[in-house]
Protein backbone atom coordinates (compact mmCIF):
# COMPACT_ATOMS: atom_id res chain seq x y z
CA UNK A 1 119.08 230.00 181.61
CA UNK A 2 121.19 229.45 184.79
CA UNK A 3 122.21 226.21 185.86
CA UNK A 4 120.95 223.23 183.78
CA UNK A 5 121.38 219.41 184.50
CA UNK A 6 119.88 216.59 183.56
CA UNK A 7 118.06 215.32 186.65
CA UNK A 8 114.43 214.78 186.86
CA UNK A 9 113.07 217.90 188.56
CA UNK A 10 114.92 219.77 186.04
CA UNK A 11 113.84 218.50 182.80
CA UNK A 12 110.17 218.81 184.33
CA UNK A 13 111.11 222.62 184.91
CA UNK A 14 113.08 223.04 181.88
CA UNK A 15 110.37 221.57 179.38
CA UNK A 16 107.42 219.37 180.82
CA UNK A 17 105.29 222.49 182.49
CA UNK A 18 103.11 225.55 181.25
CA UNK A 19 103.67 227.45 184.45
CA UNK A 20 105.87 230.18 184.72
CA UNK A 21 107.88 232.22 182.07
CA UNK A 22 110.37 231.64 179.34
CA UNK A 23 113.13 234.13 178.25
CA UNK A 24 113.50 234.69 174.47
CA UNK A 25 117.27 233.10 174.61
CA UNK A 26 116.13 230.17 176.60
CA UNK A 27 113.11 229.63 174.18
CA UNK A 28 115.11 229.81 171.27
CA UNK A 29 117.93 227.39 172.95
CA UNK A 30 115.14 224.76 173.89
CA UNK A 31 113.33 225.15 170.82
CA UNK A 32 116.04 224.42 168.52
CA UNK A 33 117.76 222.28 170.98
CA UNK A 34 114.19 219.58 171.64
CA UNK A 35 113.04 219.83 167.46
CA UNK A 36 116.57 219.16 166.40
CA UNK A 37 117.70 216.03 168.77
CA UNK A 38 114.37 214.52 168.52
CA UNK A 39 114.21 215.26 164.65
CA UNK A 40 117.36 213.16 164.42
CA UNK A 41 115.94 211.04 167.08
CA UNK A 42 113.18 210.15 165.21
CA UNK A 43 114.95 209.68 162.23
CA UNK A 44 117.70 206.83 163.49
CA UNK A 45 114.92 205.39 165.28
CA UNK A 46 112.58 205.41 161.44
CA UNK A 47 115.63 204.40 159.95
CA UNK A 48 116.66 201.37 161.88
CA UNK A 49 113.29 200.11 162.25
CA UNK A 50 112.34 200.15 159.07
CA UNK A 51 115.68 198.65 157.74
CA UNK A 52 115.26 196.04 160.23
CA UNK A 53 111.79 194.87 159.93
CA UNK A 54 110.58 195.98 156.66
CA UNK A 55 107.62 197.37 157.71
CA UNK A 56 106.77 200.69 157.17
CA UNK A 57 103.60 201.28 159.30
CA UNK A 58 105.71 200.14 162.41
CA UNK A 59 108.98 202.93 161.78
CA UNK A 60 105.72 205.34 161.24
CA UNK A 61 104.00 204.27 164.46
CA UNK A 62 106.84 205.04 166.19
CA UNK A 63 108.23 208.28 164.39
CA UNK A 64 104.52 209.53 165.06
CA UNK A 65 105.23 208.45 168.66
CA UNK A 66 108.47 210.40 168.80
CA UNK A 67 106.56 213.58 167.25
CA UNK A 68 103.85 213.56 169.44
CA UNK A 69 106.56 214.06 172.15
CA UNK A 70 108.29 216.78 170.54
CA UNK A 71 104.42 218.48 169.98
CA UNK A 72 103.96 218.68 173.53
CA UNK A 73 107.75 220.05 174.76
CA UNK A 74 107.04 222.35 171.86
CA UNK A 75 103.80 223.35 173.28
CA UNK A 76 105.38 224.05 176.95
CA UNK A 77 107.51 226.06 175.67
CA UNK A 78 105.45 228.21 173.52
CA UNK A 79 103.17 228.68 176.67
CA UNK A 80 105.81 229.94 178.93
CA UNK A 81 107.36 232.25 176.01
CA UNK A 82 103.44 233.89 175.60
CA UNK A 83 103.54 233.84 179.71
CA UNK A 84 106.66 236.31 179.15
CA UNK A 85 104.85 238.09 177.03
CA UNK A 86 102.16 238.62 179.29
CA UNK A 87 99.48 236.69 177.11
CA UNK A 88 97.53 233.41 178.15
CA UNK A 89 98.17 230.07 176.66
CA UNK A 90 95.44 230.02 174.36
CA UNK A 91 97.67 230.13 171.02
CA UNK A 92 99.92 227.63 172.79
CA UNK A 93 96.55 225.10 172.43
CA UNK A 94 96.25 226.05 168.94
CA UNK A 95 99.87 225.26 168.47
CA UNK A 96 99.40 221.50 170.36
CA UNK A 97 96.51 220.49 168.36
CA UNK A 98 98.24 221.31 164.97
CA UNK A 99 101.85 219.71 166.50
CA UNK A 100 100.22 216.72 167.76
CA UNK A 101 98.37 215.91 164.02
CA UNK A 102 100.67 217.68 161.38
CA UNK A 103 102.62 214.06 161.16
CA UNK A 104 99.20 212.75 160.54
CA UNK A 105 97.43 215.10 158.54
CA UNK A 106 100.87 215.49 156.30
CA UNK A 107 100.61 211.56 155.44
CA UNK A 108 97.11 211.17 154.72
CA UNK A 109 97.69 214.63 152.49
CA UNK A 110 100.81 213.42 150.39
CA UNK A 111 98.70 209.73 150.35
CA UNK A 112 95.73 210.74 149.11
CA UNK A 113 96.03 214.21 147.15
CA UNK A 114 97.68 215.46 143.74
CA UNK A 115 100.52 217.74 144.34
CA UNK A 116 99.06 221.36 144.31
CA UNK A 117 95.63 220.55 145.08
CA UNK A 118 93.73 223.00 147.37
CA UNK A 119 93.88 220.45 150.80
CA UNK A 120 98.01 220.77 149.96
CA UNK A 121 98.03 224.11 149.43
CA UNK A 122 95.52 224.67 153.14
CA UNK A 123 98.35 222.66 154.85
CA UNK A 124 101.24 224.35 153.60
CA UNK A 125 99.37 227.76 154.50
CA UNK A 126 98.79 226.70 157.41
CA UNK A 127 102.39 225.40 158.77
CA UNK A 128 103.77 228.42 156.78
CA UNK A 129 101.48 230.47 159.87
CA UNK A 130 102.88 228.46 162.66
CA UNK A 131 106.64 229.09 160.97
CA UNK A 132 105.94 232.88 161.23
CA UNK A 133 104.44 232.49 164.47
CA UNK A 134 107.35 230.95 165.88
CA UNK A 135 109.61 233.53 164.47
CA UNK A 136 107.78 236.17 166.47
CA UNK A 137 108.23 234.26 169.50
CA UNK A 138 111.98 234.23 168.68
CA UNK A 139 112.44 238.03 167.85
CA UNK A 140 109.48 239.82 168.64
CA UNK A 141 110.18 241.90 171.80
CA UNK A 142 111.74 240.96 175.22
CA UNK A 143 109.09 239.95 177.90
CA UNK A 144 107.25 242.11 180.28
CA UNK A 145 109.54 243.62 182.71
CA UNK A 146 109.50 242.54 186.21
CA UNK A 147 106.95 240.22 187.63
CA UNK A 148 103.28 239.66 185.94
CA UNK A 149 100.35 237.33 186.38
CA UNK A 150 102.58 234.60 185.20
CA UNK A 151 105.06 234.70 187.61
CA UNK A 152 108.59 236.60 188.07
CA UNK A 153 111.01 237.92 185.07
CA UNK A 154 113.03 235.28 184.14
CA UNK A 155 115.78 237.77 183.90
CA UNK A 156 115.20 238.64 187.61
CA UNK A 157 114.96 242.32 186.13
């Protein structure tokens, strides 16, 4: 992971760009480290809102706000992990357009349908997928050896 600080260039690097390639101990450390402080995040922000103005659709506007955020750092870094890999971004996409409406979709689901109906069941299918998914980006295999079309080893092996 090498040297990490906070300055701007380096959180762009770190987790605001597709190019390049991710490590499986840097994804892991990212992953966990962006879903968990902007879980809580999101929560205290929820939390206070809600307490403080009552209203319900704004703490949701705003936790949808917060996960929208954490969709697209999550979708960076799933890009640069499949970059390791050797494969293209395309299940990255996938990934984005089911982080960036799962807040959305999981509201209007729990709003609107009985508990086990078949639109429940679909969505809990489905992010049961993108759970195993993320697993195998966590413990599949190391990344290709030396440089590939993605750029160098981030291991400089």
């Amino acid at each position: 992971m090498g040297n990490f600080s906070f300055d701007k260039e380096s959180l762009r690097q770190n987790f605001f760009t597709t190019e390049g390639r991710l490590n499986r101990k840097a994804f892991i450390m990212r992953f966990f480290g962006v879903s968990i402080s902007l879980g809580v995040f999101a929560f205290i922000v929820y939390a206070a809102l809600y307490n403080g103005t009552g209203s319900k659709d704004i703490a949701d506007g705003i936790a949808i706000s917060i996960s929208v955020v954490e969709a697209f750092i999550v979708y960076t870094l799933i890009a640069r992990r499949l970059h390791d890999l050797g494969y293209s971004k395309v299940l990255a996409v996938v990934y984005l357009v089911y982080g960036l409406t799962q807040t959305i979709v999981m509201n209007y689901l729990t709003d609107n349908f009985e508990p086990g109906s078949m639109p429940i069941y679909a969505y809990q299918i489905l992010s049961t997928c993108v759970i195993i998914f993320l697993v195998c980006l966590m413990f599949m295999k190391k990344g290709v050896k030396g440089e590939n079309r993605f750029g160098k080893d981030p291991l400089g092996e």
